[in-house]
C-alpha atoms as a PDB file:
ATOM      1  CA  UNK A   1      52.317  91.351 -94.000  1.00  0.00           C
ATOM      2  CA  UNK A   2      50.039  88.473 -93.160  1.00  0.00           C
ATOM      3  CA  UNK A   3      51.193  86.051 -90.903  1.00  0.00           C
ATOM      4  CA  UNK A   4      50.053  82.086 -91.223  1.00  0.00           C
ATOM      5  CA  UNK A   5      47.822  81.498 -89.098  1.00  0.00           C
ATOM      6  CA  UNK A   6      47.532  78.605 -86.562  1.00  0.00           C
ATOM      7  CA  UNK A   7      46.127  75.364 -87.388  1.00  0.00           C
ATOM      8  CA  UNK A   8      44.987  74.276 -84.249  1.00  0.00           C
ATOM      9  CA  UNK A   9      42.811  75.462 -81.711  1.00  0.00           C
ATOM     10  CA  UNK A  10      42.014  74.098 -78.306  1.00  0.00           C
ATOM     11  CA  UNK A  11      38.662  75.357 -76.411  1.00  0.00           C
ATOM     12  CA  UNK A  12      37.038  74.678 -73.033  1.00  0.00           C
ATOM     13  CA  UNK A  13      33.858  72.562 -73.411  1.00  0.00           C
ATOM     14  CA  UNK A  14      31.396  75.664 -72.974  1.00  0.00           C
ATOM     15  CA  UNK A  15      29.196  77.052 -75.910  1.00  0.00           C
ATOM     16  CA  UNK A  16      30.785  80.036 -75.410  1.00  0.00           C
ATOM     17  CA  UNK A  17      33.821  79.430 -76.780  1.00  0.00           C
ATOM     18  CA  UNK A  18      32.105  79.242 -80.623  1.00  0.00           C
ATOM     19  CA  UNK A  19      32.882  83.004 -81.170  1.00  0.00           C
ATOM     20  CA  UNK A  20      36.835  81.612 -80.606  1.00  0.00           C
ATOM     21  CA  UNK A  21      36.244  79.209 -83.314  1.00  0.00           C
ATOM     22  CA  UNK A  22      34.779  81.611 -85.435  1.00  0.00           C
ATOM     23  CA  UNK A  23      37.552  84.085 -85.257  1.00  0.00           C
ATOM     24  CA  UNK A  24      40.103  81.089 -85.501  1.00  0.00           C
ATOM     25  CA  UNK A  25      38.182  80.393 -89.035  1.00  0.00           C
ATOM     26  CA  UNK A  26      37.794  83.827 -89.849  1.00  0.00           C
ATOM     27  CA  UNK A  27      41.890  84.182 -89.701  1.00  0.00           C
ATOM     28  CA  UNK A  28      41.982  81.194 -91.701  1.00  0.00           C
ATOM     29  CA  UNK A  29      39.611  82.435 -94.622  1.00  0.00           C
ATOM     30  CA  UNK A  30      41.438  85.705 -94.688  1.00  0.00           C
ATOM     31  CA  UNK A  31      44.595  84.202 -94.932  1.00  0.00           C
ATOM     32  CA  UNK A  32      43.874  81.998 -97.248  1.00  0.00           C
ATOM     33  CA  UNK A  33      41.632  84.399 -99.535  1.00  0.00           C
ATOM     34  CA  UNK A  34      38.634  82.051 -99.625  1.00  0.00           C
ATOM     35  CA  UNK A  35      34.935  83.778 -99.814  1.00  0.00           C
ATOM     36  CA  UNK A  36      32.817  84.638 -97.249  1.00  0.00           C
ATOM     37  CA  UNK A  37      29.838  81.965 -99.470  1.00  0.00           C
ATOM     38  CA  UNK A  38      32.247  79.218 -98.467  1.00  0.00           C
ATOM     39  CA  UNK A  39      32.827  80.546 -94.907  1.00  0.00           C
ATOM     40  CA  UNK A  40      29.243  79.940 -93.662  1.00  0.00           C
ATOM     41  CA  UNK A  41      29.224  76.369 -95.132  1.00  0.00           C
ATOM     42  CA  UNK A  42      32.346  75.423 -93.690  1.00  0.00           C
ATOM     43  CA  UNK A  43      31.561  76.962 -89.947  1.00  0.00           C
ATOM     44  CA  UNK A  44      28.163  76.049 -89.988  1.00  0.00           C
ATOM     45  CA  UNK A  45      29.825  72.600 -90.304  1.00  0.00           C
ATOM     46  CA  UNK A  46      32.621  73.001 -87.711  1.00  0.00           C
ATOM     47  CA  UNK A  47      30.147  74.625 -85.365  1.00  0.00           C
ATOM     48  CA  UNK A  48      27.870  71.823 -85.536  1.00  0.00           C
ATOM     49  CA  UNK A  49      30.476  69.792 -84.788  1.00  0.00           C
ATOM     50  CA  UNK A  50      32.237  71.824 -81.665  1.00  0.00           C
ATOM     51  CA  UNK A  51      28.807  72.244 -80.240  1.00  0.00           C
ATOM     52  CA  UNK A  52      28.770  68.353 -80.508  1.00  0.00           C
ATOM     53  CA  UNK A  53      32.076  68.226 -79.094  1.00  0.00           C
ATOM     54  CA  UNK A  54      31.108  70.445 -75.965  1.00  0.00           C
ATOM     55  CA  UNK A  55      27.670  68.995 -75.500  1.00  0.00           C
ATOM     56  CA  UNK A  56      27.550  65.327 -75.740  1.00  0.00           C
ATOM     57  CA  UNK A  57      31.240  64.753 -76.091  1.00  0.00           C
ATOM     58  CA  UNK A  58      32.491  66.206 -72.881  1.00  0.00           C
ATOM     59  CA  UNK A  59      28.837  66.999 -71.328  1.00  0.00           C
ATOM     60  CA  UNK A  60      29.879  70.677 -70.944  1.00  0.00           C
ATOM     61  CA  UNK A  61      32.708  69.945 -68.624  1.00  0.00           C
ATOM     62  CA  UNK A  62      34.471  72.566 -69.227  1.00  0.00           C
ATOM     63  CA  UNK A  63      37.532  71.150 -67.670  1.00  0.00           C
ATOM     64  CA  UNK A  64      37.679  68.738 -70.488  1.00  0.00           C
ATOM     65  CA  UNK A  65      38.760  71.004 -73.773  1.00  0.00           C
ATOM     66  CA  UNK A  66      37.939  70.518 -77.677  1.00  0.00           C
ATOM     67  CA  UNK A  67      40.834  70.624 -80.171  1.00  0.00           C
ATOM     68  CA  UNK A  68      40.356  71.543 -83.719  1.00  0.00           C
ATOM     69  CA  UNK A  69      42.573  71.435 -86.601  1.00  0.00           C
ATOM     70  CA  UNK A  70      41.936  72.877 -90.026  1.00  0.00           C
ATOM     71  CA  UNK A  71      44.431  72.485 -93.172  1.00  0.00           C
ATOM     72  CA  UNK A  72      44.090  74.065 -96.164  1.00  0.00           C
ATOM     73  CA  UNK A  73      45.187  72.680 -99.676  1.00  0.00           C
ATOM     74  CA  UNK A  74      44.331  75.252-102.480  1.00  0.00           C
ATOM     75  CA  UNK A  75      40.477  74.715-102.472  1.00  0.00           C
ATOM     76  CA  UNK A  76      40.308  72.222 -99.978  1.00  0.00           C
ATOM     77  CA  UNK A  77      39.607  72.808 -96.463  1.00  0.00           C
ATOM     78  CA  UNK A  78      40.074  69.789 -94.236  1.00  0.00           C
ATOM     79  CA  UNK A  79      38.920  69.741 -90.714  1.00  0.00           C
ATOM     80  CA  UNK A  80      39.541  67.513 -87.536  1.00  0.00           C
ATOM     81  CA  UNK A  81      37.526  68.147 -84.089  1.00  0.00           C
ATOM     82  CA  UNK A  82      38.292  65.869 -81.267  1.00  0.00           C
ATOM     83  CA  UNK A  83      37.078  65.709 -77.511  1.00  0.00           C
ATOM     84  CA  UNK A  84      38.245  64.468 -74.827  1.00  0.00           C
ATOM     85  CA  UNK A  85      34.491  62.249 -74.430  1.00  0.00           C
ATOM     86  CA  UNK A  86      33.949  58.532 -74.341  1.00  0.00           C
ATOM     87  CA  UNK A  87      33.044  58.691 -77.788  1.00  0.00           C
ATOM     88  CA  UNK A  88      29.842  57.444 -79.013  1.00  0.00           C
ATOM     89  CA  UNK A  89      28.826  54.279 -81.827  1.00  0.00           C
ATOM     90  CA  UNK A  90      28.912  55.943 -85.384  1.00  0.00           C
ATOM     91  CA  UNK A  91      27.071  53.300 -86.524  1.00  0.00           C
ATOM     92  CA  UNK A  92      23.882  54.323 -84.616  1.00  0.00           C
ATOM     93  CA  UNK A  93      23.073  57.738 -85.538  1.00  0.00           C
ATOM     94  CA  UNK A  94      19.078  58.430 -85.954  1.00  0.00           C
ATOM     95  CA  UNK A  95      18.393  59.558 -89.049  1.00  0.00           C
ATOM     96  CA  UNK A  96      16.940  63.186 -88.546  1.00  0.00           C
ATOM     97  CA  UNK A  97      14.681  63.025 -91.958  1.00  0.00           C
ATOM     98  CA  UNK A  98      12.158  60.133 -90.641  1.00  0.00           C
ATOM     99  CA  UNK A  99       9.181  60.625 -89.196  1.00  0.00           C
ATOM    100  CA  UNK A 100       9.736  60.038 -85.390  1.00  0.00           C
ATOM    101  CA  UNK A 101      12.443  61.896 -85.590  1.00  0.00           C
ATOM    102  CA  UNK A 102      11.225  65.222 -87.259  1.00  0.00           C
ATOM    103  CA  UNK A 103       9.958  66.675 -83.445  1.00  0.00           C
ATOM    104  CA  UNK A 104      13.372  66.409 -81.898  1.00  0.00           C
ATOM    105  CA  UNK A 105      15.657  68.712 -80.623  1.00  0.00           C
ATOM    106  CA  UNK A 106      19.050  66.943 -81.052  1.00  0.00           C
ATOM    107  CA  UNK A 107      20.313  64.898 -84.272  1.00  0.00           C
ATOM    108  CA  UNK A 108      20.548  67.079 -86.909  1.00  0.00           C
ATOM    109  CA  UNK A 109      24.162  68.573 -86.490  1.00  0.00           C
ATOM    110  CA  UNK A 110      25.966  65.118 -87.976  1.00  0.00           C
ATOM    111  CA  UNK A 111      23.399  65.233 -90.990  1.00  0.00           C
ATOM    112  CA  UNK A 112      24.367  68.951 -91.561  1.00  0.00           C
ATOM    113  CA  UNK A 113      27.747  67.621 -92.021  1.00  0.00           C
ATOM    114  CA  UNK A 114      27.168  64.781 -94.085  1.00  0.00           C
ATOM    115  CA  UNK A 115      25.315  66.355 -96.460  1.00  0.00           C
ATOM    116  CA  UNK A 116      27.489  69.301 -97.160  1.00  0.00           C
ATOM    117  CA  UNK A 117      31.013  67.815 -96.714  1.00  0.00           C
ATOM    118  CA  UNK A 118      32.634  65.241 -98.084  1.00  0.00           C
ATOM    119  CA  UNK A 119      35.027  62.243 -96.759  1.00  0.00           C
ATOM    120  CA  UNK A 120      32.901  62.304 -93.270  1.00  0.00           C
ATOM    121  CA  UNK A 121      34.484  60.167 -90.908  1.00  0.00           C
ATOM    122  CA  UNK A 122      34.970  58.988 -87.282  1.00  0.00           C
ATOM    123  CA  UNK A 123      37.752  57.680 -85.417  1.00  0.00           C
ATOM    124  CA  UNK A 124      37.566  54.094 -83.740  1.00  0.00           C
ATOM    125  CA  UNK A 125      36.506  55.883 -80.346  1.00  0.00           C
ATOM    126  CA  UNK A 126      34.020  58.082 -81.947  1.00  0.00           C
ATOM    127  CA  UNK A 127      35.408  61.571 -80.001  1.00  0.00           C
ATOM    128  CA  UNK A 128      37.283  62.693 -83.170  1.00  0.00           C
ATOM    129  CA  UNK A 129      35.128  63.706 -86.687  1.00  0.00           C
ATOM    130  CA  UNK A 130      36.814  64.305 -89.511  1.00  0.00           C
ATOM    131  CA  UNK A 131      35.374  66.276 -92.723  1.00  0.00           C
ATOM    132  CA  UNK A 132      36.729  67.880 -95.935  1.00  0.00           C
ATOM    133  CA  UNK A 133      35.161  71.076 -97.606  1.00  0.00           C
ATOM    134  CA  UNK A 134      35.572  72.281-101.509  1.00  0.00           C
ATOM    135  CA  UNK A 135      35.563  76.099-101.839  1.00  0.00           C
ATOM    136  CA  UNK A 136      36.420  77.960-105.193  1.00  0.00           C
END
């Protein structure tokens, strides 16, 4: 019998906790039947964003946790990470694709996002990204 498994998950704020979050969307997929193509879109996406979560939303204070929630309508996966951070201005995200900003390190996690998912969106704070997901 396969149990439902839980929408939510809460992690510390340390990198180490992505192998949670992949088991937490591995359950999810199984459950759910969708393919292992879709699964490495949809947790590169939901990695980029934990790892945003931990590391500039919380600064790795790993008192301060991450909470994700994932639903799943037929072929639509819909995800919500929020941390417990100040939050940051959505507005002024550097564009990873120009010029001076080809070198960096940091930046390209949000553009991941936005190019793959679709209905990409912040709360007023900026600690909590939302994203939905297609997978047939």
């Amino acid at each position: 019998m396969n149990c439902n498994p839980s929408n939510i998950l809460i992690i510390r704020s340390v990198k180490t906790e992505i192998y949670k979050v992949e088991k937490f969307i591995k359950d999810i997929f199984s459950y759910h039947n969708f393919t292992d193509k879709c699964f490495n879109t949809v947790f590169l996406c939901i990695s980029e964003a934990t790892t945003n979560s931990i590391v500039h939303g919380n600064k790795e204070d790993h008192k301060k946790k991450v909470e994700l929630n994932v639903d799943c309508e037929r072929n639509l996966i819909k995800v919500c990470i929020t941390d417990e951070g100040e939050g940051f201005d959505t507005d002024n995200i550097p564009d990873p694709t120009e010029q001076e900003n080809l070198l960096k390190e940091t930046g390209r996690g949000i553009h991941i996002i936005k190019t793959i998912a679709q209905n990409v969106c912040y709360n007023d704070k900026g600690n909590s990204i939302s994203f939905e997901i297609f997978c047939k």
